[in-house]
Structures are given as C-alpha cells and as structure tokens.
Protein backbone atom coordinates (compact mmCIF):
# COMPACT_ATOMS: atom_id res chain seq x y z
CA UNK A 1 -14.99 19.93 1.76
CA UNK A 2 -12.51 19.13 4.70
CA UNK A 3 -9.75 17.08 3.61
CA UNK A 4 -9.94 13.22 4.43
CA UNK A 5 -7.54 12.09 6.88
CA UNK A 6 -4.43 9.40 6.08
CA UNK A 7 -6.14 6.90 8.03
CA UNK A 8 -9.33 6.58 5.98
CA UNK A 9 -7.70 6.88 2.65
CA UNK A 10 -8.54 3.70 0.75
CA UNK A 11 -5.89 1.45 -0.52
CA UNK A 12 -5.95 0.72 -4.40
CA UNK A 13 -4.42 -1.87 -6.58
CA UNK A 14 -2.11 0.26 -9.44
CA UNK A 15 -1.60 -0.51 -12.74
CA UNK A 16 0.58 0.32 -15.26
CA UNK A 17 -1.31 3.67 -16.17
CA UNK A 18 0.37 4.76 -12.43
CA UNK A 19 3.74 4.77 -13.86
CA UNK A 20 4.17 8.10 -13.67
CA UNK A 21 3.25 8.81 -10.61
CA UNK A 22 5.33 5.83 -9.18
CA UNK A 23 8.04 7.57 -10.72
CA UNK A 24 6.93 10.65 -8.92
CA UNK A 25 7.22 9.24 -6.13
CA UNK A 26 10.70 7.71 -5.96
CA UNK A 27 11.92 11.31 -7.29
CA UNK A 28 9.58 12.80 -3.84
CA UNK A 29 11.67 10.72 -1.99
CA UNK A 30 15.10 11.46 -3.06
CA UNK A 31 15.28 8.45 -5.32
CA UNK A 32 15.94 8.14 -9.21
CA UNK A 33 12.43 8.18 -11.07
CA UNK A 34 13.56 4.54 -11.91
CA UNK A 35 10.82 4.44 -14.93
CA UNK A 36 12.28 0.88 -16.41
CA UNK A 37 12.15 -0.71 -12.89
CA UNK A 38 8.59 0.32 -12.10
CA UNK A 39 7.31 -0.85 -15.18
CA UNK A 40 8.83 -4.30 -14.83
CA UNK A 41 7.25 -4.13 -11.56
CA UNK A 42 4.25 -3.05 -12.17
CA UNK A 43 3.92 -5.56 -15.04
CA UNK A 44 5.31 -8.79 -13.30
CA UNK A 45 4.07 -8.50 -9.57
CA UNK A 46 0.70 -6.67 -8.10
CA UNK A 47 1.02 -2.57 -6.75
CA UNK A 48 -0.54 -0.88 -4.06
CA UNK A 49 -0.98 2.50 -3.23
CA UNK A 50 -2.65 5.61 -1.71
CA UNK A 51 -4.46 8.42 -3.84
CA UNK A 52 -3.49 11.74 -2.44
CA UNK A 53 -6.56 13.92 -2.55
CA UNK A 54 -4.46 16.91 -4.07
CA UNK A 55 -3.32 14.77 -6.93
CA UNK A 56 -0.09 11.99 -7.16
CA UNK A 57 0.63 8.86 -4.82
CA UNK A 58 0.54 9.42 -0.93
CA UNK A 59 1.91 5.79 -0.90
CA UNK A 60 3.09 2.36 -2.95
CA UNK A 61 4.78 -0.71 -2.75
CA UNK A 62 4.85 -3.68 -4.92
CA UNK A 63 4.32 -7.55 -4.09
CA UNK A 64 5.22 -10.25 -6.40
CA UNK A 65 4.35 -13.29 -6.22
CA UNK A 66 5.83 -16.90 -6.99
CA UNK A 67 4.95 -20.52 -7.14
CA UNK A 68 1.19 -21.52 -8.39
CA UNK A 69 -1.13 -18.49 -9.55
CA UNK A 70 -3.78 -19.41 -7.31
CA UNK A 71 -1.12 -20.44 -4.06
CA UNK A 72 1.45 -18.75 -4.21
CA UNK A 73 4.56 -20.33 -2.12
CA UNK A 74 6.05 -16.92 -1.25
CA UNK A 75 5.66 -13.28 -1.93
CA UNK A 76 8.47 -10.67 -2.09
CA UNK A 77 7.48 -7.00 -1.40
CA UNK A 78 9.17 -3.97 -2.71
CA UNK A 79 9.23 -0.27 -3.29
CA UNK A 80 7.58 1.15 -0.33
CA UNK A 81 7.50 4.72 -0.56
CA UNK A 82 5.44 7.67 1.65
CA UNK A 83 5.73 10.55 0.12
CA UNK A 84 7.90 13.03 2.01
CA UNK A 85 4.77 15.42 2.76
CA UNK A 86 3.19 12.42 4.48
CA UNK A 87 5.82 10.94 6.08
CA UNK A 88 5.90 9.70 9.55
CA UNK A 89 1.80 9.82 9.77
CA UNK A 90 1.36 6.29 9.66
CA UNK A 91 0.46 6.03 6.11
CA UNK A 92 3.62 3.27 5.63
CA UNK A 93 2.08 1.12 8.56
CA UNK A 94 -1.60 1.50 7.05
CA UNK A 95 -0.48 0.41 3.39
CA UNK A 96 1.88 -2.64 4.85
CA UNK A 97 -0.78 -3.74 6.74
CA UNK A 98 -3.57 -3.68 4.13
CA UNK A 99 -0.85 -5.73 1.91
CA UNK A 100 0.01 -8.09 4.69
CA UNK A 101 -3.40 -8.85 5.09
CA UNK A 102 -4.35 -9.06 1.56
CA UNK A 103 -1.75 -11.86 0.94
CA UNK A 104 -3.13 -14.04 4.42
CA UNK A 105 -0.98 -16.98 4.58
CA UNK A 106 1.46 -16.47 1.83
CA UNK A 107 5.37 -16.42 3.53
CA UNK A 108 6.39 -12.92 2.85
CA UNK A 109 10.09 -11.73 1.96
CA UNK A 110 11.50 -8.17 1.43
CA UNK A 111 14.91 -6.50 1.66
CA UNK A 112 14.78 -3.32 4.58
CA UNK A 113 17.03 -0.75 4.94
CA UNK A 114 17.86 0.56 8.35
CA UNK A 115 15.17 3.13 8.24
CA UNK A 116 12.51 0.82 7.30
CA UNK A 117 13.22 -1.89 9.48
CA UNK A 118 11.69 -0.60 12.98
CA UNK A 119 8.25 -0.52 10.78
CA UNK A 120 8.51 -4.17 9.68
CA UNK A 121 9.45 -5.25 12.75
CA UNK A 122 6.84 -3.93 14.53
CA UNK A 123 4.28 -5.95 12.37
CA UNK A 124 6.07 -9.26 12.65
CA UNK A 125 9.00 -9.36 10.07
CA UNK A 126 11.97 -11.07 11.26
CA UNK A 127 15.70 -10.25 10.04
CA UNK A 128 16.90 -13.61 8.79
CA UNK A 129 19.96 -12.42 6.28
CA UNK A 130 21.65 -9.60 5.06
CA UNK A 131 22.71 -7.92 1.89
CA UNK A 132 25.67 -5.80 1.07
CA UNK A 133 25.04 -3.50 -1.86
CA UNK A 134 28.44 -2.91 -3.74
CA UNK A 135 28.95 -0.88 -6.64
CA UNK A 136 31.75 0.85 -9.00
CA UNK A 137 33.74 0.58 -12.78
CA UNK A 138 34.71 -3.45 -12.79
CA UNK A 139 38.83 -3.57 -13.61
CA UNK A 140 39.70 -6.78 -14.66
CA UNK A 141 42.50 -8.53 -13.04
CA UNK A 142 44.58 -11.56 -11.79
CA UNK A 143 43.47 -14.95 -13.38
CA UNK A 144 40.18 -15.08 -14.86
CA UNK A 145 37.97 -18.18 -13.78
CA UNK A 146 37.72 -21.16 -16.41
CA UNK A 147 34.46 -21.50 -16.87
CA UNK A 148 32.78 -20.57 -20.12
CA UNK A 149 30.55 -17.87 -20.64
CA UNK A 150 28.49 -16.48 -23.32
CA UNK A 151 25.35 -14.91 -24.34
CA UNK A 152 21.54 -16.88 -23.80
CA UNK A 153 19.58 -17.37 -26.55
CA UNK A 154 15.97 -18.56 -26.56
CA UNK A 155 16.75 -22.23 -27.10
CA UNK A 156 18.48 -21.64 -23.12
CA UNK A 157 15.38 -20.71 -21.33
CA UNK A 158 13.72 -24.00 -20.23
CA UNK A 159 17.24 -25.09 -19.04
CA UNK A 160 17.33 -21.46 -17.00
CA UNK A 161 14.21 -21.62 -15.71
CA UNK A 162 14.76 -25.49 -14.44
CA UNK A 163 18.33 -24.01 -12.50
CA UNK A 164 16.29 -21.32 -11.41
CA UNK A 165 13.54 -22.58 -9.95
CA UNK A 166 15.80 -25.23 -7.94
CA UNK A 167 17.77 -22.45 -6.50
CA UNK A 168 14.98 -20.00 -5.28
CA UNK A 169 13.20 -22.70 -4.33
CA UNK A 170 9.75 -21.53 -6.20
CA UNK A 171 8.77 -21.01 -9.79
CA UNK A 172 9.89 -17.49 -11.31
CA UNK A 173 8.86 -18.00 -15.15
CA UNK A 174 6.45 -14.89 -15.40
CA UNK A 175 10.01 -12.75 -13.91
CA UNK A 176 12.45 -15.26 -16.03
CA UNK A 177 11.17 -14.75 -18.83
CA UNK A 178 10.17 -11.11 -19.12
CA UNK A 179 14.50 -10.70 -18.50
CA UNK A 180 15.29 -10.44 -22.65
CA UNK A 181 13.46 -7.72 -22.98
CA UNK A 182 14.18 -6.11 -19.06
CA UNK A 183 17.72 -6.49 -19.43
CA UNK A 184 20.52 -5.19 -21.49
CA UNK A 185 22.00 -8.59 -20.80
CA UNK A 186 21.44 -12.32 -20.16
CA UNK A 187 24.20 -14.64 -20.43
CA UNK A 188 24.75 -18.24 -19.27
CA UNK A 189 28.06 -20.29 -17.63
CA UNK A 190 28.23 -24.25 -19.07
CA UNK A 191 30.24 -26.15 -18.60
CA UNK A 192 30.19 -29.98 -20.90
CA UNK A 193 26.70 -28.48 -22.46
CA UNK A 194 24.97 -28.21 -19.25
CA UNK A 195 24.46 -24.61 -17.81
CA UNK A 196 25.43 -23.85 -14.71
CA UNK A 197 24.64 -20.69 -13.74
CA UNK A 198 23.01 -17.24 -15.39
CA UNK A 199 23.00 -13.44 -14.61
CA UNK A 200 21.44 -10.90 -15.91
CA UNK A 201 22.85 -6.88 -15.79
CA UNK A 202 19.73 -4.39 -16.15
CA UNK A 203 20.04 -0.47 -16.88
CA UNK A 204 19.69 1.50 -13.88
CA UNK A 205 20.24 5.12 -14.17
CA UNK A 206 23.92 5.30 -14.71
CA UNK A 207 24.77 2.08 -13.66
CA UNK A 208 24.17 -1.54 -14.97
CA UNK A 209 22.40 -3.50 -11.87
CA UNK A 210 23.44 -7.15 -11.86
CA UNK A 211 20.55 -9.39 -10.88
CA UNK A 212 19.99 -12.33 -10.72
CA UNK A 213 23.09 -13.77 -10.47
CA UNK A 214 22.54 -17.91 -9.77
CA UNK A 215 25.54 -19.77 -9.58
CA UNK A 216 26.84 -23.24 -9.18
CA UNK A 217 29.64 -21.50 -6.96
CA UNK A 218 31.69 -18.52 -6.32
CA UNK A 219 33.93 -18.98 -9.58
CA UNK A 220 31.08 -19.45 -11.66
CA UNK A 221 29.61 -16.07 -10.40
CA UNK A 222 32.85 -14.91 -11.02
CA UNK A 223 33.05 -15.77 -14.54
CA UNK A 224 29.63 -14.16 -15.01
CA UNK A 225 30.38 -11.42 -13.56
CA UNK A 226 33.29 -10.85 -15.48
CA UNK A 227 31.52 -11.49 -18.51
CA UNK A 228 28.86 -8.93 -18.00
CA UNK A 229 31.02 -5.83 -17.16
CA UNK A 230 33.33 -6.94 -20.39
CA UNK A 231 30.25 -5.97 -22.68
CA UNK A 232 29.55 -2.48 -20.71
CA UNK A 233 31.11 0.84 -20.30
CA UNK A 234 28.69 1.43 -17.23
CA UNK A 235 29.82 1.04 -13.12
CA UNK A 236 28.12 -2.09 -12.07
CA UNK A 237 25.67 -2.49 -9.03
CA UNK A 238 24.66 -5.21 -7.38
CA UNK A 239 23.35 -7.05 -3.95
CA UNK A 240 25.33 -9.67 -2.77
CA UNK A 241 24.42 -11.71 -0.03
CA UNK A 242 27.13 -11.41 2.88
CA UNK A 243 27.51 -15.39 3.88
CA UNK A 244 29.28 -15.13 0.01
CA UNK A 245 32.03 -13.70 1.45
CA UNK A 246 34.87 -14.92 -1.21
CA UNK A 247 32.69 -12.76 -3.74
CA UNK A 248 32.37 -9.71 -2.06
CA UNK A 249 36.40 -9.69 -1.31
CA UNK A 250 36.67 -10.57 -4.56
CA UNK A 251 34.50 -7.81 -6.02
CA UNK A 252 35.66 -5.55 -4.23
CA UNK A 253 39.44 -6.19 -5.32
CA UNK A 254 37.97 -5.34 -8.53
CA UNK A 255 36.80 -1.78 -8.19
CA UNK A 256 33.11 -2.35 -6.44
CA UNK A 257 32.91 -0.49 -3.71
CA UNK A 258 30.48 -1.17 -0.08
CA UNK A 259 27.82 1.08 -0.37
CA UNK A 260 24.84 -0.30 1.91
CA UNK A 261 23.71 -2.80 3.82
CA UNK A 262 19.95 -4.02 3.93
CA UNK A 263 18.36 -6.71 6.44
CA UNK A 264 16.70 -9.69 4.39
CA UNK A 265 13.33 -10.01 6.96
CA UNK A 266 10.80 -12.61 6.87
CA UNK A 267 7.28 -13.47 7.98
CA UNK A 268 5.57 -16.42 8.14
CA UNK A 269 9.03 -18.40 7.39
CA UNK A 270 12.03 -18.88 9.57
CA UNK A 271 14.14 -18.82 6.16
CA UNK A 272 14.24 -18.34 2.65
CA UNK A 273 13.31 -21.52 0.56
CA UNK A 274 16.21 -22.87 -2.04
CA UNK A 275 19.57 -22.93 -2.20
CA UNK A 276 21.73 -19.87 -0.39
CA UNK A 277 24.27 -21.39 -1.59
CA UNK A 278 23.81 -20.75 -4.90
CA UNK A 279 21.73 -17.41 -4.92
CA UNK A 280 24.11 -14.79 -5.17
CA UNK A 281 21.95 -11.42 -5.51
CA UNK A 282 18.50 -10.94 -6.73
CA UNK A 283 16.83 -9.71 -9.57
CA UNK A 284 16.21 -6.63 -7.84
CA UNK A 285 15.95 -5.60 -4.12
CA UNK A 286 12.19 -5.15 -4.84
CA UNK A 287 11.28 -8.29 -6.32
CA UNK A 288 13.71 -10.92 -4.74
C-alpha cells in the first residue's frame, strides 16, 4: 500500500500510554527525553499528536487548560515537536491548526522560541512578552532578603491556591495541586502568618527547574529562590519574565547564567490575565 501523505494523517488525542513515544520524540529532536515532564503533562492538560505510519509520533503538543472545566478562561499550549524526518512538511502547521480549532474561542497562550515563532505568527499569535531563560550553580551572597521561608505542608494549599489564582488570573488547582508529588520542592514566604508568595523547583535532567515562582515582589522571589537552591546540590533553571529586571540582575550576580530568550505570543487576548507583577516564571514553558 502507498504510504499516506502528512496532510491526511489524522490528528489524535494521546494519553498517558504515549509516554514513550513523547519521549521519543523530544530525544528525535535533540531534546532530553524529559519522561517526568511529559507525564505531568500528559496527566494535567489534553495531548495531540500524529501517528507515523512506520511506527512512533510524526507530531505532539500539549494544551492545558484553566478556569471552569466546561469554559475554560485560557489555554496554554506546549511541547510542539515534528519529528526531524518530517520536518518542514507542514505537519507543525496541520497539528496547530487542528488544536487551534479544537479549542474555538478559548484565549490561547504559549511560550515560542525564535524558530517557532514565524509558524505562530502566521496563524494569528501575537508576541505580547518575553522570557529570558537563565540557568547555573546558585552561590549565595551579599545580604539575604528578610522574609521567611520554609517548606508547604498540606494545611498551606487552600491559602496557595487563593494567591495563585489571583495572580494568574484563572484557576490552576488540577496543576497546583498535582506540585507535591511533581516537584522535589514546594515551599512558601509569610510573612505575620499570611503567605505571600510560593515556588516550586522540579527535577529536570541535571538541573532543578524553578516554576512557579509567585511573588508579592522581587525580595520575596528572592528569598524563595534562595531557599530552594539551599536544599539542592543541582544548577537551577528557570524562566523569568524580562519586565522583572531587578531579578534577573540579581540572579545573575548569583551564578545563573542567560541562556535563551522565548516570545510570550497570544491569540484571542491582547495580554495575559493577572498580575505581571507578581508572576515571576511559570510552572513550565509548556504549561504556563
């Protein structure tokens, strides 16, 4: 039998028995398999992808969703991969535009690099923001912030999801709350009982991926910061976004190097709903 062309390959919703071949995937593509991120993925938001006819993934991305189940108030997509046999055939194009269409009015968000961006500008994204990856072995020094730190605990999480959801500006519980058992670390900054701010640092290959970091300001994420790379041997990575520009000096002072920058691009919505101002980096690149 001839071989089916790109264009009428059907699109499929993944699951988590795709893992595997998700994985396969990010390693086609130069990327780490990144096993723990895809199943986080795969389990919090909705995947989908491309059979190949000759076995593995021609394509996938990720979408998740937040706000109400059945309306969601925005949609964050992530992970979009071609495999590198396939590349430049339109398959990327054909997948975003099944997805785009899938989720019909929902705002959409995502985080492009420089090679991806041409492709999601051409069907409609707009570049509203931009992220500066940083990464490297945190060396303390200079005066620490004064804000107290420590580990969550259960009894924290209605107070984190309340901050949380007034910062992002839509409800995150089903990614909030899957974070104790995705993360090698959650802690909290209060300050007279009331928090006011969290992060969360997340094993990525050989480095420790802060995200989300929500802050009442830059000393808070500070202090957080701080606090998470006091309880790991591991470099630190994470996305800051550039308007906090006192952080990424800051960071950077410390031992995080600039590694890349990726556009924040929107559709459907001029901006990001929440507070900027106290978003700091995202959970992941992927999910928002």
């Amino acid at each position: 039998m001839p071989t089916p062309s790109l264009a009428t390959l059907p699109v499929r919703r993944l699951t988590l028995r795709d893992l595997n071949a998700c994985a396969d995937l990010s390693e086609d593509r130069g990327w780490p398999r990144e096993e723990h991120k895809w199943q986080f993925l795969l389990t919090a938001g909705k995947a989908y992808g491309i059979d190949d006819p000759d076995g593995g993934l021609v394509s996938a991305c990720v979408v998740t969703e937040y706000g109400p189940h059945d309306r969601p108030s925005l949609a964050a997509i992530g992970m979009v991969l071609v495999a590198g046999r396939h590349a430049r055939q339109g398959v990327g194009r054909r997948l975003m535009q099944h997805v785009v269409s899938a989720l019909g009015t929902t705002p959409l968000t995502l985080h492009a690099t420089p090679y991806g961006r041409p492709l999601y500008e051409e069907l409609g994204f707009k570049v509203t923001g931009r992220a500066e990856m940083v990464s490297g072995h945190f060396v303390p020094g200079g005066p620490d912030p004064e804000v107290a730190t420590r580990a969550a605990t259960a009894e924290d999480l209605t107070a984190i999801l309340r901050l949380d959801e007034q910062v992002f500006g839509a409800d995150r519980t089903h990614i909030i709350t899957r974070l104790p058992a995705f993360a090698d670390q959650l802690r909290v900054a209060e300050e007279g009982g009331r928090i006011i701010g969290y992060a969360a640092a997340w094993p990525n290959m050989a480095t420790q991926v802060v995200g989300p970091l929500i802050a009442r300001d830059t000393s808070v994420a500070q202090a957080l910061i701080a606090s998470l790379a006091a309880h790991t041997d591991r470099p630190l990575r994470t996305d800051i976004d550039v308007r906090h520009e006192d952080l990424l000096a800051w960071v950077k002072e410390r031992g995080l190097d600039s590694v890349a920058f990726n556009s924040v691009m929107t559709y459907g919505i001029t901006e990001l709903p929440g507070d900027w101002s106290r978003r700091f980096a995202p959970v992941t690149v992927a999910a928002g």
